[in-house]
C-alpha atoms as a PDB file:
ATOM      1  CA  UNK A   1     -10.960   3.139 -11.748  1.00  0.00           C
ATOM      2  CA  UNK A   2     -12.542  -0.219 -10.495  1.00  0.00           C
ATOM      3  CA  UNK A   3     -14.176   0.569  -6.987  1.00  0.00           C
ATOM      4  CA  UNK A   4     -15.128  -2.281  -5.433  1.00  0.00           C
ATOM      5  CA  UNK A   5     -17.927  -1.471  -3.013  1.00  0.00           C
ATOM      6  CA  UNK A   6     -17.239  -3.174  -0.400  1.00  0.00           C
ATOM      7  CA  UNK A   7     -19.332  -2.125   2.969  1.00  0.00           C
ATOM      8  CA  UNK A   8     -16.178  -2.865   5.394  1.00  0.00           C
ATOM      9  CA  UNK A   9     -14.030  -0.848   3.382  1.00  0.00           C
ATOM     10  CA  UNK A  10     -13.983   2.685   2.150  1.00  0.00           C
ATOM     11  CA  UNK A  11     -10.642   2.498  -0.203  1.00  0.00           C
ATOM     12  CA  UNK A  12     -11.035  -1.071  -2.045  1.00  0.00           C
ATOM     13  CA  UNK A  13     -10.649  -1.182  -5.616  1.00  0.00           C
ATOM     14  CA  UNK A  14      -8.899  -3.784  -8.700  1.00  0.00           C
ATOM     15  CA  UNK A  15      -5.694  -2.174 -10.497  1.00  0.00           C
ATOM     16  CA  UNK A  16      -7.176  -4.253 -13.143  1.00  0.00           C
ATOM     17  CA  UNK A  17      -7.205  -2.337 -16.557  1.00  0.00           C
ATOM     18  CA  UNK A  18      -4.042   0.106 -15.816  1.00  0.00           C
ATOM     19  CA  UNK A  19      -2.306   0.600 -19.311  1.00  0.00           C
ATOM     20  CA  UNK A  20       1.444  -0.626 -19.847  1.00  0.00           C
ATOM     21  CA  UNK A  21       3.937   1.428 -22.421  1.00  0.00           C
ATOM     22  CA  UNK A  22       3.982  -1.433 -24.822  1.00  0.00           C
ATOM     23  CA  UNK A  23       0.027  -1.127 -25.141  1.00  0.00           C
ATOM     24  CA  UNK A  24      -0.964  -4.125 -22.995  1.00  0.00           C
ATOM     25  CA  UNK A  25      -2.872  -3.485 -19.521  1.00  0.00           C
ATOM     26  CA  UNK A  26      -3.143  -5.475 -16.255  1.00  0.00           C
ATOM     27  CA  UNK A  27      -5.162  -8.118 -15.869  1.00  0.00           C
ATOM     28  CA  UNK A  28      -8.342  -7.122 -13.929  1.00  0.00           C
ATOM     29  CA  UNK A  29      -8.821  -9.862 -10.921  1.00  0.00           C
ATOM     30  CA  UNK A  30      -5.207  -9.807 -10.342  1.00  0.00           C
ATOM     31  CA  UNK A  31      -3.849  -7.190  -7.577  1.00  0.00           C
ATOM     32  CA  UNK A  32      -6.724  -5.443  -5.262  1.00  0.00           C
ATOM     33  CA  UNK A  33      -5.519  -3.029  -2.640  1.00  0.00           C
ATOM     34  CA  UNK A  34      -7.350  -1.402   0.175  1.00  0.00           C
ATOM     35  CA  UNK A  35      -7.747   0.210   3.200  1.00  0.00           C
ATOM     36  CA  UNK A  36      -7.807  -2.157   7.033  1.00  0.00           C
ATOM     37  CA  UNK A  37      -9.970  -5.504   6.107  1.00  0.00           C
ATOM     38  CA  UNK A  38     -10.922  -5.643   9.849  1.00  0.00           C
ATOM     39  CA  UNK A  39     -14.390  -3.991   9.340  1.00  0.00           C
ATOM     40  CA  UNK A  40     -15.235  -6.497   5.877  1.00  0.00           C
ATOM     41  CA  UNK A  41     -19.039  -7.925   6.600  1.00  0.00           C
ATOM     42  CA  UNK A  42     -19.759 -11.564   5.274  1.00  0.00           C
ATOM     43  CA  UNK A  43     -21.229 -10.377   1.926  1.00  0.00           C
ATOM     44  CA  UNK A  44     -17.877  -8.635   1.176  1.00  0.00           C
ATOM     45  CA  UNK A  45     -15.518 -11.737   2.340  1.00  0.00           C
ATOM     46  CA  UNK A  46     -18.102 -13.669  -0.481  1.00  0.00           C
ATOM     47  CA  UNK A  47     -17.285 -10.950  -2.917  1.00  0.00           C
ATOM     48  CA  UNK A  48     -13.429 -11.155  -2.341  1.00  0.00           C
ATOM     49  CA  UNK A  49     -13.325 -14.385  -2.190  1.00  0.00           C
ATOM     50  CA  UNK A  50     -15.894 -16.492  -4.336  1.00  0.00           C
ATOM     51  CA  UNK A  51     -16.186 -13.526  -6.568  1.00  0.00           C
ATOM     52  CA  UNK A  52     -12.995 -12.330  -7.551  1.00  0.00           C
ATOM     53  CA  UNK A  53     -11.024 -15.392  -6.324  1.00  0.00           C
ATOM     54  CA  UNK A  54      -9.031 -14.118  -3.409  1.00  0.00           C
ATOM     55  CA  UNK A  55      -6.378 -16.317  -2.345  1.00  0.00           C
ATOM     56  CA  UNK A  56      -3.840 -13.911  -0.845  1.00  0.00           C
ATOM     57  CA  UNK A  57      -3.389 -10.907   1.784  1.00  0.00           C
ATOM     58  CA  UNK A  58      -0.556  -8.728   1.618  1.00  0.00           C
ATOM     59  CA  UNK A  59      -0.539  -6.686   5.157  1.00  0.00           C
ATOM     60  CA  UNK A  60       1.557  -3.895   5.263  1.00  0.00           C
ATOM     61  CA  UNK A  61       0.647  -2.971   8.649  1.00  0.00           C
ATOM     62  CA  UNK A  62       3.118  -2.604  11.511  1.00  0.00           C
ATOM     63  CA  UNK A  63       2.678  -5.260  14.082  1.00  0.00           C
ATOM     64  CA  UNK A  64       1.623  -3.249  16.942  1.00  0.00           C
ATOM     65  CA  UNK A  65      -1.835  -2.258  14.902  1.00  0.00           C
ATOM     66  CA  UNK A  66      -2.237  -5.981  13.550  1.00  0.00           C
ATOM     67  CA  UNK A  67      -2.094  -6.996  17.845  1.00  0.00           C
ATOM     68  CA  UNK A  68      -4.276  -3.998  18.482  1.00  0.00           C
ATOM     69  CA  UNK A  69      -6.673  -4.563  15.782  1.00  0.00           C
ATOM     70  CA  UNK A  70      -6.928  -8.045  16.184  1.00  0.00           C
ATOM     71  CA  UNK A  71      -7.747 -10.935  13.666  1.00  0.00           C
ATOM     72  CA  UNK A  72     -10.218  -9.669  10.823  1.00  0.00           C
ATOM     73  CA  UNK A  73     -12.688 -11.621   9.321  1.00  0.00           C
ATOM     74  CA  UNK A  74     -10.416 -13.112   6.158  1.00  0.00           C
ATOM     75  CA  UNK A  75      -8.339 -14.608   8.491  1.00  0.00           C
ATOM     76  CA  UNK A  76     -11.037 -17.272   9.494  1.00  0.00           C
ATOM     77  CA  UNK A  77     -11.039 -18.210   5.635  1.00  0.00           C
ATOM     78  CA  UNK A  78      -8.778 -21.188   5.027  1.00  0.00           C
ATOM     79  CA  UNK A  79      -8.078 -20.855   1.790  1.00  0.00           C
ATOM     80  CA  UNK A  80      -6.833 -17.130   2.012  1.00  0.00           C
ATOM     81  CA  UNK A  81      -3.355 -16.744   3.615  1.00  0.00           C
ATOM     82  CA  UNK A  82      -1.925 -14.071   5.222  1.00  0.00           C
ATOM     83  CA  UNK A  83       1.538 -12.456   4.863  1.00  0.00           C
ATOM     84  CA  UNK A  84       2.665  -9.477   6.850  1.00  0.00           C
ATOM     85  CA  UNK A  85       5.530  -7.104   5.604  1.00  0.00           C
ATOM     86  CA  UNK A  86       5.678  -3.899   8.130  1.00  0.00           C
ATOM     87  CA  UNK A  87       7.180  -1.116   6.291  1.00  0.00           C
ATOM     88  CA  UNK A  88       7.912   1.141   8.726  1.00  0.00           C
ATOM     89  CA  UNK A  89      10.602   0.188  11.864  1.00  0.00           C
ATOM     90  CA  UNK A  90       8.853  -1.845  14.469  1.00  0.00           C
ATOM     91  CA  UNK A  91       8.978   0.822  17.831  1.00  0.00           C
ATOM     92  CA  UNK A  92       5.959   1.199  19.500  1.00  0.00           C
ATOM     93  CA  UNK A  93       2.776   2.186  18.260  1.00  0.00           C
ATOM     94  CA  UNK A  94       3.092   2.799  14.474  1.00  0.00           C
ATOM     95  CA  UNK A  95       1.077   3.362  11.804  1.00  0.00           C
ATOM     96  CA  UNK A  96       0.391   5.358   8.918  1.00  0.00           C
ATOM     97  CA  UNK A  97      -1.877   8.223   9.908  1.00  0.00           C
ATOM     98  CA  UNK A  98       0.705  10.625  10.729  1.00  0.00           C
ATOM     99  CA  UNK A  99       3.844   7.930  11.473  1.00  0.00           C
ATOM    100  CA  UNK A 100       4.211   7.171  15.322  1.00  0.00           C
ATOM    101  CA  UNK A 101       1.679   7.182  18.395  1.00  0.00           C
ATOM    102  CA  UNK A 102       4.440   8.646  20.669  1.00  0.00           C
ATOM    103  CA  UNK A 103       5.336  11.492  22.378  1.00  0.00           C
ATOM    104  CA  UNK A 104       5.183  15.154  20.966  1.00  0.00           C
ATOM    105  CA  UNK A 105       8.986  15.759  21.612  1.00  0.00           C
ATOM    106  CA  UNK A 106       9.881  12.155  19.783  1.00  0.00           C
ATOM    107  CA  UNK A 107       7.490  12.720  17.213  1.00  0.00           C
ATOM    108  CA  UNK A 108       8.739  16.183  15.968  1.00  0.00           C
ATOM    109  CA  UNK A 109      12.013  14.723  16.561  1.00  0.00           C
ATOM    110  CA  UNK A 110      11.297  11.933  14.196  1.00  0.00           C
ATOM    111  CA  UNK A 111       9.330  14.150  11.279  1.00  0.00           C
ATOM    112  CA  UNK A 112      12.704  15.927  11.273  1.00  0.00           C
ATOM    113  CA  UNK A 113      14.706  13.188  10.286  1.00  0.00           C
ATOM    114  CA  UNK A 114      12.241  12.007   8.078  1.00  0.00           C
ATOM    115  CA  UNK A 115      12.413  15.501   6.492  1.00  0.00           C
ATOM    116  CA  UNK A 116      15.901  15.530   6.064  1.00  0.00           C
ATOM    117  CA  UNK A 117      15.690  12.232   3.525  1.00  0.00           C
ATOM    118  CA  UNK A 118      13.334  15.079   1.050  1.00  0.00           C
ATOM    119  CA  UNK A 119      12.822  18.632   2.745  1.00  0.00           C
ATOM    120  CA  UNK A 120      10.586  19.179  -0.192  1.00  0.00           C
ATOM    121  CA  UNK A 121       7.969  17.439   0.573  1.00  0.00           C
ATOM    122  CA  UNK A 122       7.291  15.438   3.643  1.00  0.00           C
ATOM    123  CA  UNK A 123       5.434  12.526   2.321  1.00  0.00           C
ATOM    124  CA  UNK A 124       8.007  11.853  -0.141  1.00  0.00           C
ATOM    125  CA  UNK A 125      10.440  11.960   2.321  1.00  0.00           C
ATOM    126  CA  UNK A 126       8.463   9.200   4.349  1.00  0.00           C
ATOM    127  CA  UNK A 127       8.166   7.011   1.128  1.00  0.00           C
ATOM    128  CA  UNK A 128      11.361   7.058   0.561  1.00  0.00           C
ATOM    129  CA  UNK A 129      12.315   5.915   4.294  1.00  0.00           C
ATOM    130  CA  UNK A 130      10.352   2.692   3.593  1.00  0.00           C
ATOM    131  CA  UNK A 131      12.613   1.612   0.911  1.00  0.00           C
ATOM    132  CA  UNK A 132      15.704   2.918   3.470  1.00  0.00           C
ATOM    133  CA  UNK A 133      14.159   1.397   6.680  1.00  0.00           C
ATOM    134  CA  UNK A 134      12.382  -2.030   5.548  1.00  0.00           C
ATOM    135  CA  UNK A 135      13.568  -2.961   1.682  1.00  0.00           C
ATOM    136  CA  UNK A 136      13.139  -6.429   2.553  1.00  0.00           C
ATOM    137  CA  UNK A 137       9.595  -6.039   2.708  1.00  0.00           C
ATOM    138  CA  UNK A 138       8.938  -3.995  -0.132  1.00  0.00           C
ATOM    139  CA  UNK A 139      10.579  -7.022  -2.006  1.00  0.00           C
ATOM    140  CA  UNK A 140       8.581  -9.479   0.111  1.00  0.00           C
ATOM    141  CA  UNK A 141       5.723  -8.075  -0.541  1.00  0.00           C
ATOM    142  CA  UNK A 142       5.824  -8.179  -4.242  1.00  0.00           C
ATOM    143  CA  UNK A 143       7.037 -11.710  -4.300  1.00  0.00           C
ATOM    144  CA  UNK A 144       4.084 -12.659  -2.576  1.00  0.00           C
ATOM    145  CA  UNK A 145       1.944 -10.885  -5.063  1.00  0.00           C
ATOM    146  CA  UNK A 146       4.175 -12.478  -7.965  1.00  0.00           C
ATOM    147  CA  UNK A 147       3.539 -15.946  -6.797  1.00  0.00           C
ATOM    148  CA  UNK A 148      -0.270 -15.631  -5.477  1.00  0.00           C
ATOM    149  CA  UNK A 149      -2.021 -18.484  -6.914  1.00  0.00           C
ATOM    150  CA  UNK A 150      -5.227 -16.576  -6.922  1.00  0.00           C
ATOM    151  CA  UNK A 151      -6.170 -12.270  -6.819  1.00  0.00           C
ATOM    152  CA  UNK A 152      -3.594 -10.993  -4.218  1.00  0.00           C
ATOM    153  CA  UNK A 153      -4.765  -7.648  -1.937  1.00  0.00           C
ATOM    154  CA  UNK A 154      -2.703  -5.479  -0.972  1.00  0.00           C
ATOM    155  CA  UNK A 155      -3.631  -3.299   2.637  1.00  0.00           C
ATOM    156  CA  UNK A 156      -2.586  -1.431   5.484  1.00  0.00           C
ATOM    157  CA  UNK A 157      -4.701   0.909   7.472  1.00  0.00           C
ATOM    158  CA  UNK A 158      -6.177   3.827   4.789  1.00  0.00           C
ATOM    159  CA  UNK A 159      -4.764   2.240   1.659  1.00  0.00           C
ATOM    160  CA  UNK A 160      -2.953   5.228   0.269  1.00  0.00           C
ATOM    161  CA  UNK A 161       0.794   5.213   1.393  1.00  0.00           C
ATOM    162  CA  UNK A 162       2.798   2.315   2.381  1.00  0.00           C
ATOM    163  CA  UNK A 163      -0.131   0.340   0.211  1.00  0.00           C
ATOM    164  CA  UNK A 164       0.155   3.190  -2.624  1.00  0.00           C
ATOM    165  CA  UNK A 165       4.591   2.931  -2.529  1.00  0.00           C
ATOM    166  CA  UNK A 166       3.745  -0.853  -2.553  1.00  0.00           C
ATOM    167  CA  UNK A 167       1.484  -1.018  -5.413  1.00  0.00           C
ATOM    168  CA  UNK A 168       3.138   1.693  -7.183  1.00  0.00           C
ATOM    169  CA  UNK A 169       6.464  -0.509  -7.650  1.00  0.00           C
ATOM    170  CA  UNK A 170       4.670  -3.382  -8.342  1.00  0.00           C
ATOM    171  CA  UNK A 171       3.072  -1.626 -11.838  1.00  0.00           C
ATOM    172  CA  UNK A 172       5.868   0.049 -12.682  1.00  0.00           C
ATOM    173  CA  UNK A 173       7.726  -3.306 -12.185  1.00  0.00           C
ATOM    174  CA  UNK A 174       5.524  -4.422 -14.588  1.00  0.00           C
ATOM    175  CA  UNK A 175       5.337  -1.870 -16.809  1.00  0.00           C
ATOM    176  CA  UNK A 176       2.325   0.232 -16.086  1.00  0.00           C
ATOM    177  CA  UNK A 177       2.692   3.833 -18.072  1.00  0.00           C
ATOM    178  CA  UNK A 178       3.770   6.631 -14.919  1.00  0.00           C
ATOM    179  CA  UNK A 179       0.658   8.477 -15.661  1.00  0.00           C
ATOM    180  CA  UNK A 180      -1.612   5.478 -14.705  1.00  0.00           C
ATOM    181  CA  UNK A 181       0.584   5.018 -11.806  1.00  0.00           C
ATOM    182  CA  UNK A 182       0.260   8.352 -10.416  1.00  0.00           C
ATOM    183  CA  UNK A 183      -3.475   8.361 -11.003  1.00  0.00           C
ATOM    184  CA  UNK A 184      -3.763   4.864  -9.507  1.00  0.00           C
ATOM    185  CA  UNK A 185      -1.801   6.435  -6.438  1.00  0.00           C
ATOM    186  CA  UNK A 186      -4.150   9.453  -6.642  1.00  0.00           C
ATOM    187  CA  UNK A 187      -7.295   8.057  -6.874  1.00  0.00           C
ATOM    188  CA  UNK A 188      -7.786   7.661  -2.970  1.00  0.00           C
ATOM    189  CA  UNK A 189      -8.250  10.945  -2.555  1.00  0.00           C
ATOM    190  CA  UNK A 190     -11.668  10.475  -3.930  1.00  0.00           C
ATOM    191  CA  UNK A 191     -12.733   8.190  -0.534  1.00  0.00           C
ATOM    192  CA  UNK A 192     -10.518  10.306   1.974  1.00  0.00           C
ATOM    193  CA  UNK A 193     -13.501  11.162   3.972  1.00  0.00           C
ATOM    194  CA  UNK A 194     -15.146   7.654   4.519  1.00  0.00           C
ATOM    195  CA  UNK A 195     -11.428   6.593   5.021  1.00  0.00           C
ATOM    196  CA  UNK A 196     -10.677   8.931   7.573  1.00  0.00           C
ATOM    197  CA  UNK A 197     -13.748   8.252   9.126  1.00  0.00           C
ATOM    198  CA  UNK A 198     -13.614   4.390   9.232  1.00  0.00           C
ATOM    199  CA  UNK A 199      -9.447   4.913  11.459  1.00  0.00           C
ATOM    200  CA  UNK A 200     -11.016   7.427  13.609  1.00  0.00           C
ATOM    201  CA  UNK A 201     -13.711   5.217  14.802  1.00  0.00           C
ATOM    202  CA  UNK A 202     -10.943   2.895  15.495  1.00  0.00           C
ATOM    203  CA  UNK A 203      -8.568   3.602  19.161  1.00  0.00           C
ATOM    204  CA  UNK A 204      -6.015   2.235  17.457  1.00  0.00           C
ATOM    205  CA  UNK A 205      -5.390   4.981  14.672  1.00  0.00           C
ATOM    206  CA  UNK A 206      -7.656   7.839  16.473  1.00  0.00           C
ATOM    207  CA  UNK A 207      -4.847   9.381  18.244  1.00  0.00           C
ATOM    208  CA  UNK A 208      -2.295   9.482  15.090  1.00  0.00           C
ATOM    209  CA  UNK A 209      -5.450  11.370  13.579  1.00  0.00           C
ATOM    210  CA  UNK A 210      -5.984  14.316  15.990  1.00  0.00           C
ATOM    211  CA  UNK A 211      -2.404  15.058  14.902  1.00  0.00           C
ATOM    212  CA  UNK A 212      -3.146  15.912  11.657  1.00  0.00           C
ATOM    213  CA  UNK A 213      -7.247  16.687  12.217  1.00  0.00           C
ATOM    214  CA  UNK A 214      -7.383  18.179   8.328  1.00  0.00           C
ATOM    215  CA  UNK A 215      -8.615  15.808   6.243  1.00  0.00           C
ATOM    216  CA  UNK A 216      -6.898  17.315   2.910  1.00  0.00           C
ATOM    217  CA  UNK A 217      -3.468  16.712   4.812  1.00  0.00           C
ATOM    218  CA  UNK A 218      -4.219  13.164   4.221  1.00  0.00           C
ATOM    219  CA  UNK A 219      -5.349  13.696   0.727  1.00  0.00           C
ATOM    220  CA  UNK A 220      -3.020  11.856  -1.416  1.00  0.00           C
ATOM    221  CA  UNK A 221      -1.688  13.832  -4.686  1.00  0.00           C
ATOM    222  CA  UNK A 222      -0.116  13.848  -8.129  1.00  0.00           C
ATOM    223  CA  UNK A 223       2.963  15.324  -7.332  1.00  0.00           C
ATOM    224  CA  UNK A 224       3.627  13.277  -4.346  1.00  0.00           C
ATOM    225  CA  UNK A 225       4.092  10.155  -6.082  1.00  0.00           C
ATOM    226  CA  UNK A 226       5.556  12.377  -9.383  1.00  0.00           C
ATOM    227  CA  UNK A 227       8.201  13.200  -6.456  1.00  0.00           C
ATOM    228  CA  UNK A 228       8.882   9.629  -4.571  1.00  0.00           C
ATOM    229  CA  UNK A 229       9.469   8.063  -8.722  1.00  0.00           C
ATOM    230  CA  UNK A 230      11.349  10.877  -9.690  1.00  0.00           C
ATOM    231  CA  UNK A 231      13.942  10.226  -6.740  1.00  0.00           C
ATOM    232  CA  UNK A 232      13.751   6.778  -6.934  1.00  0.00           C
ATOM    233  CA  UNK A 233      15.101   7.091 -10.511  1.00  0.00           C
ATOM    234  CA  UNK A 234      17.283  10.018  -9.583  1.00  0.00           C
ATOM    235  CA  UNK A 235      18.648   7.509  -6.112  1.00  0.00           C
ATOM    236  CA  UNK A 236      18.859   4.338  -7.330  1.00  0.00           C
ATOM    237  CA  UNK A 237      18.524   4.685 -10.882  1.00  0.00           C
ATOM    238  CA  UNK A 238      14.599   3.487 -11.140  1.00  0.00           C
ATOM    239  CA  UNK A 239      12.285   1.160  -9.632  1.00  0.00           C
ATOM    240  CA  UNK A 240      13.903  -2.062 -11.469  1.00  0.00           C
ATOM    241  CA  UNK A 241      17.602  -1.194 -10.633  1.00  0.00           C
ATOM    242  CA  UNK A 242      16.219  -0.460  -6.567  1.00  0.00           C
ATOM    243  CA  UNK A 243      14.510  -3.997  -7.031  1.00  0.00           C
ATOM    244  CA  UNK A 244      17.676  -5.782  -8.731  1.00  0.00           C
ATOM    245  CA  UNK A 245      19.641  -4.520  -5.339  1.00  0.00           C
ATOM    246  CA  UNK A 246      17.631  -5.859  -3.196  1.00  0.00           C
ATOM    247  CA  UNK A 247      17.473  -9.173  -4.662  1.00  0.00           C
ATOM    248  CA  UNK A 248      14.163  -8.645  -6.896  1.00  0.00           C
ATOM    249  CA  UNK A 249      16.462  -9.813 -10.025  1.00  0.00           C
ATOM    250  CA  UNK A 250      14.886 -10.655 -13.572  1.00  0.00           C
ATOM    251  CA  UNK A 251      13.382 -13.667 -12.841  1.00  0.00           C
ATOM    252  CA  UNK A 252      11.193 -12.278  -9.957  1.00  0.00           C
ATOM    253  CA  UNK A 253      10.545  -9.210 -12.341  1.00  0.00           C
ATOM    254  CA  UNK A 254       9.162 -11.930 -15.163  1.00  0.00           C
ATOM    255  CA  UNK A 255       7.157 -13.656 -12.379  1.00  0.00           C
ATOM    256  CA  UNK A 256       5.217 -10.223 -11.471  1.00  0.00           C
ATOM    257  CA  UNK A 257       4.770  -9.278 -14.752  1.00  0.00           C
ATOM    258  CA  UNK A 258       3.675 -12.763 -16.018  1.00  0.00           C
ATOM    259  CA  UNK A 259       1.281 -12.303 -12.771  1.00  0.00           C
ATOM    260  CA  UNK A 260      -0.187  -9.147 -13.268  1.00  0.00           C
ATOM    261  CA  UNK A 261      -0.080  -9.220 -17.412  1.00  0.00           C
ATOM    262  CA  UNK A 262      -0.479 -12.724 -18.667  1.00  0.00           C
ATOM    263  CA  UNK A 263      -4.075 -13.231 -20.178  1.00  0.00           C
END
């Protein structure tokens, strides 16, 4: 796994290196992901930028935390742009540390329906509810990756969910081996500490927190992701034919794949 140690960020790394079935591997420099980008100091916006060639933001936050947060430091870069896909509905407060910043009664209310997509397991269940509730930006957000001119990062606030569903169709769009997407997924349970502790210095994601105050309830795993693909193929017949609904034809497919892949 490619950290990239970045002193704003606890969960940055380059899916650069991930192996495909045919043998090949993605392109390192290609498609970053990571946790919020508001904390990034000047030496990391020179990293990301003059060093790996950053050209293009992919924030999957909802757009009450990107008005609470405020601008982060890449968006004074001019030659970075910024494109915003919320994956979740747009009602209130929302972001990914537990789902909502809302009432107790609304919010129990709420993890019930989400439950009722996969009683299984809950986090499934709420993976599955981005490709229900916001498709569009799913596909959005890998055609902006697919047509970045430069390294395109992908974020939202710890970098493990809606940026680890995100990710996680881009490589298998591309043909990344499951394995290698489920350790990809996995892998930011190494830096759940240092991630938890960068959103709960923050007001904006500190009271989603104290709902879930265990930090191995955030920590993403194997069988989570093994769950969401499984029932993506078992849905809609696998991540392709989901994509290929929802307008992400072959052409699209060829452009990510040239984008991540091509040498």
């Amino acid at each position: 796994m490619h950290w990239l140690e970045l002193e704003g960020a606890a969960n940055a790394r380059d899916v650069g290196g991930l192996p495909t079935g045919d043998g090949g591997a993605v392109v390192p420099g290609r498609l970053l992901r990571s946790d919020n980008l508001q904390g990034l100091t000047p030496r990391d916006v020179k990293v990301l930028v003059d060093d790996l060639g950053l050209t293009t933001v992919v924030d999957l936050r909802g757009t009450p935390e990107v008005a609470q947060e405020g601008p982060g430091p890449l968006t004074r870069v001019d030659s970075v742009r910024h494109h915003h896909f919320s994956v979740l509905p747009e009602s209130g407060g929302t972001t990914d540390a537990t789902a909502d910043d809302i009432s107790d009664a609304l919010y129990l209310s709420r993890r019930q329906r989400t439950l009722e997509r996969f009683p299984d397991d809950v986090m499934t269940a709420l993976y599955l509810g981005y490709l229900e509730d916001r498709p569009e930006s799913v596909v959005g957000a890998l055609r902006t990756i697919a047509g970045a001119p430069g390294a395109a990062l992908v974020h939202c606030a710890a970098g493990k969910d809606r940026t680890g569903v995100v990710t996680a169709f881009a490589l298998t769009a591309a043909g990344v081996r499951r394995d290698a997407v489920i350790a990809d997924y996995t892998a930011s349970g190494e830096r759940i500490r240092a991630i938890l502790d960068r959103l709960r210095a923050s007001p904006t994601y500190a009271p989603d927190l104290d709902r879930r105050p265990d930090d191995e309830d955030h920590r993403p795993r194997p069988e989570t992701m093994e769950l969401f693909l499984d029932q993506v193929d078992k849905r809609y017949g696998g991540v392709l034919a989901w994509l290929d609904g929802h307008g992400f034809g072959a052409d699209d497919v060829t452009a990510l794949r040239t984008k991540l892949l091509a040498r």
